[in-house]
N, C-alpha and C. Protein backbone atom coordinates (compact mmCIF):
# COMPACT_ATOMS: atom_id res chain seq x y z
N UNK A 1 2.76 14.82 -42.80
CA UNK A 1 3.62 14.81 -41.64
C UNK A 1 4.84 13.94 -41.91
N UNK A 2 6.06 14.36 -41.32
CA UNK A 2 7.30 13.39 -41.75
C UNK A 2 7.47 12.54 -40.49
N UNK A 3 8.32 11.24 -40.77
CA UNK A 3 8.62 10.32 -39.95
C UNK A 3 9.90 10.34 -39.74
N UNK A 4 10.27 10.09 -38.64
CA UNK A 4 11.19 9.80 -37.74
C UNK A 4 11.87 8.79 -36.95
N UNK A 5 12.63 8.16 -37.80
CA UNK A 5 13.26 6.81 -36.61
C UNK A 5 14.13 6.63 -35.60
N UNK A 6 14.33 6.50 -35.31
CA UNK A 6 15.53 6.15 -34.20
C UNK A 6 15.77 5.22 -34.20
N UNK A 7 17.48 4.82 -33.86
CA UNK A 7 18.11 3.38 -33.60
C UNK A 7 17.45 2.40 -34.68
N UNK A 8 17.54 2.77 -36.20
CA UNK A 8 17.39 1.96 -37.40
C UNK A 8 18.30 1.25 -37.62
N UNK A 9 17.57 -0.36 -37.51
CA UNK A 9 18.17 -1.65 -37.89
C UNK A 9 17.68 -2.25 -39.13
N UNK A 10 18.39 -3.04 -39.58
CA UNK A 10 18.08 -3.70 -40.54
C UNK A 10 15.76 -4.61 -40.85
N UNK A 11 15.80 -4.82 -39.75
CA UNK A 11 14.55 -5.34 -39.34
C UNK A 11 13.72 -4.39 -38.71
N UNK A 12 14.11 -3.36 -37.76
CA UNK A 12 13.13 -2.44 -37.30
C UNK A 12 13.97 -1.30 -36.86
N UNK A 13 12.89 -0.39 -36.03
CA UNK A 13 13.63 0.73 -35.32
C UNK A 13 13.37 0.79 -33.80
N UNK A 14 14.28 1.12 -33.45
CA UNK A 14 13.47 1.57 -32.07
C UNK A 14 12.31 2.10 -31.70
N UNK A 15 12.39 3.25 -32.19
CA UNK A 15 11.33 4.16 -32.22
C UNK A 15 10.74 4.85 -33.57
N UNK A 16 9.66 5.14 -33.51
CA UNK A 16 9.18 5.97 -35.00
C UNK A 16 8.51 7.05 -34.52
N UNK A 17 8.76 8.20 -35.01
CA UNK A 17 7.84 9.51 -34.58
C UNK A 17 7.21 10.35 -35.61
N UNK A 18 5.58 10.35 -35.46
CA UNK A 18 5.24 10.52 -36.44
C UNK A 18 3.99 11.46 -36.30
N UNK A 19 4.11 13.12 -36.43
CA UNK A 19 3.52 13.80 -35.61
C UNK A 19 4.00 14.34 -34.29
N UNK A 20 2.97 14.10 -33.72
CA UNK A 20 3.39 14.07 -32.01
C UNK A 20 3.57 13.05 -30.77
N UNK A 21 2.96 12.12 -31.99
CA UNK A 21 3.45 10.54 -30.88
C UNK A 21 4.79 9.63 -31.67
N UNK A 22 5.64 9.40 -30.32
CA UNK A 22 6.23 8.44 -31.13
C UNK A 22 5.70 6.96 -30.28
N UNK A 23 6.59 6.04 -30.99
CA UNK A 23 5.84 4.51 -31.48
C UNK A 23 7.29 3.82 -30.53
N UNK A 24 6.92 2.93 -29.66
CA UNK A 24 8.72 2.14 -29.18
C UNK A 24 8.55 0.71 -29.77
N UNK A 25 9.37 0.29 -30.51
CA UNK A 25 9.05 -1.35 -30.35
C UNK A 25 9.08 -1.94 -29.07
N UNK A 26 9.43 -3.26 -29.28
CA UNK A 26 9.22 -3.84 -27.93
C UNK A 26 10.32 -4.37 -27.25
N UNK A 27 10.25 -3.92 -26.19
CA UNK A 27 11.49 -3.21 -25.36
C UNK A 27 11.49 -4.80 -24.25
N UNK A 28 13.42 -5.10 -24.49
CA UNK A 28 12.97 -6.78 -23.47
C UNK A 28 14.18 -6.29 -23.02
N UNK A 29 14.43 -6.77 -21.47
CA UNK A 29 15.82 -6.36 -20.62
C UNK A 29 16.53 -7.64 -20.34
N UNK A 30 17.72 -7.39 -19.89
CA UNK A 30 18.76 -7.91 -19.36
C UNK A 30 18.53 -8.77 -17.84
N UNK A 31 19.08 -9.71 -17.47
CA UNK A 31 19.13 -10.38 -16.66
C UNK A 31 18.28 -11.41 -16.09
N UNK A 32 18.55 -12.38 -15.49
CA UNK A 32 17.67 -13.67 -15.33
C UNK A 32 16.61 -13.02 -14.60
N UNK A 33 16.08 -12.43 -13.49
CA UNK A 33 14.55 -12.62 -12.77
C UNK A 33 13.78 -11.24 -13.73
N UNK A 34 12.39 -11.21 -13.40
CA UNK A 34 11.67 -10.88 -14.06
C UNK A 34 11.50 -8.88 -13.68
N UNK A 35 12.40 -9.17 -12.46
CA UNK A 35 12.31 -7.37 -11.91
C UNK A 35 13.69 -6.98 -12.36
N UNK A 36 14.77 -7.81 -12.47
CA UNK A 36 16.04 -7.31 -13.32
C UNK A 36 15.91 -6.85 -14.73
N UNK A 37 15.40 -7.94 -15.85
CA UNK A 37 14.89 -7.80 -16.93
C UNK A 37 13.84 -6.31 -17.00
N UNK A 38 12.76 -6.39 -15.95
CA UNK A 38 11.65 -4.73 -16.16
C UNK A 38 13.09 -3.65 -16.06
N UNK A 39 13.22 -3.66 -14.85
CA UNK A 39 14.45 -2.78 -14.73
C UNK A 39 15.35 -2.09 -15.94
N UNK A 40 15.50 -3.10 -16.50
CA UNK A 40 16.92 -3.07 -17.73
C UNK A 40 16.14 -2.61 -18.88
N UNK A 41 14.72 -2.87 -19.15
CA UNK A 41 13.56 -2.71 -20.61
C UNK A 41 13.33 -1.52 -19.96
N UNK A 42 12.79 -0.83 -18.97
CA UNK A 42 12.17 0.13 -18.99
C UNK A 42 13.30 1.21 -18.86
N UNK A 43 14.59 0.86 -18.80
CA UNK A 43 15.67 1.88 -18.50
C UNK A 43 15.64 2.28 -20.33
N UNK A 44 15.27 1.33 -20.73
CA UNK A 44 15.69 1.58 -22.14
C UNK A 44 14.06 2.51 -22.69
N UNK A 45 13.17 2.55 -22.24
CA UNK A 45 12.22 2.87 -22.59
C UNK A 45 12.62 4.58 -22.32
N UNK A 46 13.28 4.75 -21.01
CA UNK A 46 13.56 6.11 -20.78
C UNK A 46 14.46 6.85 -22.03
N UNK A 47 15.47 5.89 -22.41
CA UNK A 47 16.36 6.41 -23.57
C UNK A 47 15.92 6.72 -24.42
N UNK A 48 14.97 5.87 -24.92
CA UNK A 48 14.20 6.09 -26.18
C UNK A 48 13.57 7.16 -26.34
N UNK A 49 12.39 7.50 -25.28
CA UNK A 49 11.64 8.42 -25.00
C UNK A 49 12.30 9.46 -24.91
N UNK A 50 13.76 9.70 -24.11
CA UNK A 50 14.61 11.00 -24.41
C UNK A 50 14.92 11.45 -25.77
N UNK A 51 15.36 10.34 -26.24
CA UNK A 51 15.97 10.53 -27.75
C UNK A 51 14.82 11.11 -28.38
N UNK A 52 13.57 10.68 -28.64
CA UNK A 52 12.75 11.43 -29.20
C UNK A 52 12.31 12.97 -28.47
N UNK A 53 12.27 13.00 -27.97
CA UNK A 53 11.98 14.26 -27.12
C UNK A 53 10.65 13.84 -25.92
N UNK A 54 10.52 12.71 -25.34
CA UNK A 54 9.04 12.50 -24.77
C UNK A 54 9.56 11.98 -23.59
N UNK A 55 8.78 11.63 -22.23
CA UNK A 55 9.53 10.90 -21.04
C UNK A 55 8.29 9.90 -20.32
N UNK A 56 8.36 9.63 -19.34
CA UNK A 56 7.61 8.46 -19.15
C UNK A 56 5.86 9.31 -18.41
N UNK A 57 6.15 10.59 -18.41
CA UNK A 57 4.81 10.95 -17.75
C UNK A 57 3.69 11.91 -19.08
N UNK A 58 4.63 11.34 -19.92
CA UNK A 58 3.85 11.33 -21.41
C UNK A 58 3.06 9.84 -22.25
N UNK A 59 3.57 8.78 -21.60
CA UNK A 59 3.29 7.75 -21.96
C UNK A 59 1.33 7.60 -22.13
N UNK A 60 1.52 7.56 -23.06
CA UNK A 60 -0.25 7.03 -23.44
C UNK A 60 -0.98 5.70 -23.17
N UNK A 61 -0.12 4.84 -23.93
CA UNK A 61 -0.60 3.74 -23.63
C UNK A 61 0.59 2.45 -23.45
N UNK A 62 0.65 1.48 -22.48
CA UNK A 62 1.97 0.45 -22.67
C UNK A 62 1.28 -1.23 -22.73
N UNK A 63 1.82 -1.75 -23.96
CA UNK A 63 1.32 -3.43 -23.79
C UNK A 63 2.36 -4.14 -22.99
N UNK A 64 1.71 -4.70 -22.24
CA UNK A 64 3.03 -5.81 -21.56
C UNK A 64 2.72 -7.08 -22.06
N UNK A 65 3.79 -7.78 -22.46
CA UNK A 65 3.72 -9.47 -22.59
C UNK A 65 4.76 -9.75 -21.22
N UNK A 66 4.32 -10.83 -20.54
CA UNK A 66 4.60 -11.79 -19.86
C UNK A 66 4.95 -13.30 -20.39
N UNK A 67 5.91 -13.72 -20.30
CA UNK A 67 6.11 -15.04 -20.74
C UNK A 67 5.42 -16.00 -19.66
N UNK A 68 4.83 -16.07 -18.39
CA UNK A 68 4.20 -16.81 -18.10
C UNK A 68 3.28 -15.79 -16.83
N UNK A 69 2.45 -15.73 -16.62
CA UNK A 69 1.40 -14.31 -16.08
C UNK A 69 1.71 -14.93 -14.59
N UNK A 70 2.50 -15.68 -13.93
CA UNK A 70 2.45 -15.80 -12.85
C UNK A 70 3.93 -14.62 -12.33
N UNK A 71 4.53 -13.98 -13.18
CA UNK A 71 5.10 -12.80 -13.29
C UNK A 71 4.31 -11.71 -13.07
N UNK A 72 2.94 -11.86 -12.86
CA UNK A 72 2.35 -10.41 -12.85
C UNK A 72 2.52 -9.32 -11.50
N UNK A 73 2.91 -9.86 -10.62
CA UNK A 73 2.79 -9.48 -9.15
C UNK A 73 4.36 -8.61 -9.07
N UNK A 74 5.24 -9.57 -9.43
CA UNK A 74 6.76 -9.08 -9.50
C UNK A 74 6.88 -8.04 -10.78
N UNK A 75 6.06 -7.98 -12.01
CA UNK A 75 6.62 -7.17 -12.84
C UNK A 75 5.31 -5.91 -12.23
N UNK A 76 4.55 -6.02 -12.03
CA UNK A 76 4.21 -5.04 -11.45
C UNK A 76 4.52 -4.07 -10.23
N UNK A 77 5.45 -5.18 -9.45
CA UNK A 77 6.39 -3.89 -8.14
C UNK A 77 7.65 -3.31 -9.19
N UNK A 78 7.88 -3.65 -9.87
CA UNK A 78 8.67 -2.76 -10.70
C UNK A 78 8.72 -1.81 -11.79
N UNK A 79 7.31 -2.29 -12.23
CA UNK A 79 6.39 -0.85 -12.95
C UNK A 79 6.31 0.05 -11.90
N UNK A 80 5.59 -0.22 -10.97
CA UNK A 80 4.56 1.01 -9.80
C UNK A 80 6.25 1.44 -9.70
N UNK A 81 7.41 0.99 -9.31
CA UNK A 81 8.48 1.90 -8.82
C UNK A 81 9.05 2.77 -9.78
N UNK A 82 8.89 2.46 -11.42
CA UNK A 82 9.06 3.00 -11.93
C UNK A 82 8.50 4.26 -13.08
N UNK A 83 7.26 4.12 -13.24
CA UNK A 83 6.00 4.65 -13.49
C UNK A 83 5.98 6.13 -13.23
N UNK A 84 5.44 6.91 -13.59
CA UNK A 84 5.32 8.56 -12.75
C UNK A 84 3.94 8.33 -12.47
N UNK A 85 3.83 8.46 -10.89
CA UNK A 85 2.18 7.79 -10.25
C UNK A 85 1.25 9.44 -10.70
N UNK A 86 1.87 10.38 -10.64
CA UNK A 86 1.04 10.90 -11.36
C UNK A 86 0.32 11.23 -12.67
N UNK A 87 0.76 10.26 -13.32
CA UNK A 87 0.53 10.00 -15.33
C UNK A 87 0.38 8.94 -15.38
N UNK A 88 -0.12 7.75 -15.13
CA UNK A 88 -0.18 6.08 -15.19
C UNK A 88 -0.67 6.30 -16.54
N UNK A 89 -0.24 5.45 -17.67
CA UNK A 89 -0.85 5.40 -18.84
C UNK A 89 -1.74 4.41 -18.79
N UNK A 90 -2.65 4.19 -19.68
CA UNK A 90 -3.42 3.18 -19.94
C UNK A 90 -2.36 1.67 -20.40
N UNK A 91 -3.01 0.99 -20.00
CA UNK A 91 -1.87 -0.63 -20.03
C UNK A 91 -2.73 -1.75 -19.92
N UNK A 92 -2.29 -2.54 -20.86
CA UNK A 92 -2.96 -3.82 -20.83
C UNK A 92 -1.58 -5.25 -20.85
N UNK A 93 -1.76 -6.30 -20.09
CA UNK A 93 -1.07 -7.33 -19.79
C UNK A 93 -1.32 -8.21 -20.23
N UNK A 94 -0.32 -9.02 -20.69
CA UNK A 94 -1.12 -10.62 -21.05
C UNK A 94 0.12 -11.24 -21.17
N UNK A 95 -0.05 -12.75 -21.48
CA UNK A 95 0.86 -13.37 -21.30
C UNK A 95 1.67 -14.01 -23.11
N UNK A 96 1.94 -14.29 -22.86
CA UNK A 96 2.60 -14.41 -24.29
C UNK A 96 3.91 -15.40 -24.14
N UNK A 97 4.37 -15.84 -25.91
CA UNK A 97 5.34 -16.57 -26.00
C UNK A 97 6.05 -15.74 -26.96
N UNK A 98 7.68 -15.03 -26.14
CA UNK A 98 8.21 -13.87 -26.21
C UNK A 98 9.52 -14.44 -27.22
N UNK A 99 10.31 -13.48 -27.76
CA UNK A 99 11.32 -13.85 -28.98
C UNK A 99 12.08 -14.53 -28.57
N UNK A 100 12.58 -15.28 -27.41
CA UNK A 100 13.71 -15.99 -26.98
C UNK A 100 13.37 -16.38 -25.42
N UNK A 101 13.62 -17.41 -25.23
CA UNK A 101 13.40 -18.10 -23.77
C UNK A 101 14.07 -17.13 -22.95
N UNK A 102 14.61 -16.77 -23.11
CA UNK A 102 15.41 -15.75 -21.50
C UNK A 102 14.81 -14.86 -21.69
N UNK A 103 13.97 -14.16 -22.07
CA UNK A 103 12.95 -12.99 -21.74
C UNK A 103 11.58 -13.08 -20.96
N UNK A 104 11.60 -13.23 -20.26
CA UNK A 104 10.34 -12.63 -19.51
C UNK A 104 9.17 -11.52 -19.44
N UNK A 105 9.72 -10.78 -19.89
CA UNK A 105 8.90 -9.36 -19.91
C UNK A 105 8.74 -8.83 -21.27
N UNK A 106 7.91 -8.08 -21.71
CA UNK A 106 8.53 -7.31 -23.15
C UNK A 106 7.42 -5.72 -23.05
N UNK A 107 7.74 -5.16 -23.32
CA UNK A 107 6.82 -3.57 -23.04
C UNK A 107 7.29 -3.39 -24.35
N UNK A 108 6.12 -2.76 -24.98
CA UNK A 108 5.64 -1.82 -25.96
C UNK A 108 4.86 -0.58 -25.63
N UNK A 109 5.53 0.35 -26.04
CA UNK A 109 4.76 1.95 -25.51
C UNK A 109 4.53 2.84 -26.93
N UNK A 110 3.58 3.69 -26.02
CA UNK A 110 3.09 4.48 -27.03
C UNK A 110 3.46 6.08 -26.23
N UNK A 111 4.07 6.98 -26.64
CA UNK A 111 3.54 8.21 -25.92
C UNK A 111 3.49 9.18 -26.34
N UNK A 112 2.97 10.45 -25.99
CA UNK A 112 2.82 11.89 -26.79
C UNK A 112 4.25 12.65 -26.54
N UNK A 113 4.22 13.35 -27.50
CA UNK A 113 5.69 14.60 -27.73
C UNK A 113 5.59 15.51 -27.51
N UNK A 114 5.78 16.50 -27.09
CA UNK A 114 5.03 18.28 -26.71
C UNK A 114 6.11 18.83 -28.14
């Protein structure tokens, strides 16, 4: 099977597609509170997922890091708004110490390609 990158940087890619799933790195947004930042990462999660050919009600599985889990309440009203409630992927949360102090959030996804 051949591979596929997207948005290739020196250090990584955005995305890798390999088969029928592609792969997102880990996706961190813009702006100080923790529902601006989801907002701005998961807008980018949509791009990605276009660019490869996949969208968010293909999503398989998503890791979230939290830079401190008392974010869980707020990054979760901005998942559920953004999410397709009829495809919830499988997701696991945790908290973590993320690439740079002004990030809050970071999503990593996985999803299928038709």
């Amino acid at each position: 099977m051949s591979i596929k990158r997207i948005d290739v940087g020196a250090r990584m890619s955005g995305a890798v597609i390999h088969g029928n799933t592609v792969y997102l790195a880990g996706q961190v947004g813009e702006g100080e509170g923790v529902t601006d930042q989801c907002k701005s990462a998961l807008a980018e999660v949509d791009r990605l997922l276009a660019a490869a050919g996949s969208n968010k009600s293909k999503i398989l599985q998503t890791l979230v890091y939290l830079s401190d889990i008392a974010y869980f309440a707020e990054m979760n009203a901005a998942w559920e708004a953004w999410i397709d409630p009829a495809n919830p992927p499988a997701r696991a949360t945790s908290e973590a110490k993320l690439a740079a102090p002004k990030y809050k959030v970071e999503f990593i996804v996985t999803a299928a390609i038709d």
